[in-house]
Every structure is written in structure tokens, then in C-alpha cells.
C-alpha atoms as a PDB file:
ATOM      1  CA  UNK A   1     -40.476 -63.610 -15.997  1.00  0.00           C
ATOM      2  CA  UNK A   2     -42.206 -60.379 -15.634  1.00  0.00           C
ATOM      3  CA  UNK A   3     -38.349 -58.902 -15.703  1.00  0.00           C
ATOM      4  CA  UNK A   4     -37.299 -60.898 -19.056  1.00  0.00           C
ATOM      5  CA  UNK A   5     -41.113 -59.111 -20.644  1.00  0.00           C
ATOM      6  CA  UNK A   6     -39.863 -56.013 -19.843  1.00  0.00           C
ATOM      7  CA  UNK A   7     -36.366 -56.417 -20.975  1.00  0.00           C
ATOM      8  CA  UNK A   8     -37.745 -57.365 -24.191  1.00  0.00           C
ATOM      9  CA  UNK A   9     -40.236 -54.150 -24.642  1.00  0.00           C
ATOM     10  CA  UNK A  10     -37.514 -52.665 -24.393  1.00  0.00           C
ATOM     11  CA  UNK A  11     -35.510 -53.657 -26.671  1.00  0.00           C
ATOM     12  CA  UNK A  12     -38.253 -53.670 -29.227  1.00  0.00           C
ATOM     13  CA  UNK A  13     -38.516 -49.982 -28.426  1.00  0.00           C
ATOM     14  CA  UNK A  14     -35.002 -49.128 -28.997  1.00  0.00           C
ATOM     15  CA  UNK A  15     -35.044 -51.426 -32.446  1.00  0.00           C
ATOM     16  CA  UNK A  16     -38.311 -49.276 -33.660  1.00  0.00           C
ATOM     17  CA  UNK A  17     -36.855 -46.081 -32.442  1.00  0.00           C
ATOM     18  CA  UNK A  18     -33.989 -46.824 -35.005  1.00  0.00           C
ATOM     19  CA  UNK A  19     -36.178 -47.593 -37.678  1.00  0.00           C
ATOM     20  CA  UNK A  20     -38.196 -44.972 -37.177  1.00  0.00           C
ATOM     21  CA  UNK A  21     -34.921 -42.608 -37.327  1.00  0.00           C
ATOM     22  CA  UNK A  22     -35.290 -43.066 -41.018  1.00  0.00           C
ATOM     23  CA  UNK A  23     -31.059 -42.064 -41.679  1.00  0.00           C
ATOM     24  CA  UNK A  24     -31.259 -38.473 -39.194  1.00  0.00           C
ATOM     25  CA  UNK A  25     -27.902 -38.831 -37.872  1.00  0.00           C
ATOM     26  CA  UNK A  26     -29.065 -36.332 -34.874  1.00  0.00           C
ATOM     27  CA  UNK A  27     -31.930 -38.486 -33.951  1.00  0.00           C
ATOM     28  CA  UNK A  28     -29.496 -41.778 -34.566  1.00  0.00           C
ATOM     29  CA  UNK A  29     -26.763 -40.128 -32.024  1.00  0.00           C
ATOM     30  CA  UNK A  30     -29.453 -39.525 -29.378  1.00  0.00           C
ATOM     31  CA  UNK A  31     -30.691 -43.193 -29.524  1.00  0.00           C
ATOM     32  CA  UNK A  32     -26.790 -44.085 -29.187  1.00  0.00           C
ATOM     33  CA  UNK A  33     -25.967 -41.807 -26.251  1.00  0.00           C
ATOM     34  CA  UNK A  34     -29.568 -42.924 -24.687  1.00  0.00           C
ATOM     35  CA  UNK A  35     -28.368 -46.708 -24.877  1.00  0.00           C
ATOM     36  CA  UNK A  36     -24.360 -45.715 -23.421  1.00  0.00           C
ATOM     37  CA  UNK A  37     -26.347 -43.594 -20.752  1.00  0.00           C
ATOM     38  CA  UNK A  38     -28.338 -47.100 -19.720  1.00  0.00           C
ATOM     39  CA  UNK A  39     -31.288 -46.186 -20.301  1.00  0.00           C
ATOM     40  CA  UNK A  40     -31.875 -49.113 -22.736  1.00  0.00           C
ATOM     41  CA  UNK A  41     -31.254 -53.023 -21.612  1.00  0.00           C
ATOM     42  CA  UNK A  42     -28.007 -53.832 -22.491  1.00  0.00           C
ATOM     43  CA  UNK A  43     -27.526 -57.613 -23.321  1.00  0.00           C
ATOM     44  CA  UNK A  44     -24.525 -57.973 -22.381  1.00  0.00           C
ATOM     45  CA  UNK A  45     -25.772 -57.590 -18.398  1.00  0.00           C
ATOM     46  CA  UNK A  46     -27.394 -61.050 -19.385  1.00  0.00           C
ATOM     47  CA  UNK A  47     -24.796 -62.948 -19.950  1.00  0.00           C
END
């Protein structure tokens, strides 16, 4: 459970990090090479 809570944070923190991005292409390729890198969940580990 504690697991799926985290999972979740993060995800919210990835979603508001791209919203928060506001269109800066540099700050949008960071977020993307952050996620490749693993250092976001990746959903597709779920299933």
C-alpha cells in the first residue's frame, strides 16, 4: 500500500512539474529525459 502512495506522489509530481513548465521546451526536455532516465514511476512496470 505504502508502495502504490508513493507511486502515486510521484506521478502527481511529474504531472505538476509539466504544468508548471508553462511551454519552456528546455525545462519540458529535462522532465522527458528525467522520466527515460527512471527516475519517475513508469506505469507500464505495473502492468
Amino acid at each position: 500500500m505504502e508502495k502504490e502512495k508513493e507511486q502515486t506522489s510521484e506521478g502527481l509530481n511529474q504531472i505538476f512539474e509539466i504544468i508548471n513548465a508553462k511551454g519552456d521546451t528546455g525545462e519540458l526536455k529535462q522532465i522527458i529525459e528525467k522520466d527515460e532516465a527512471g527516475d519517475h514511476f513508469n506505469f507500464e512496470e505495473e502492468k
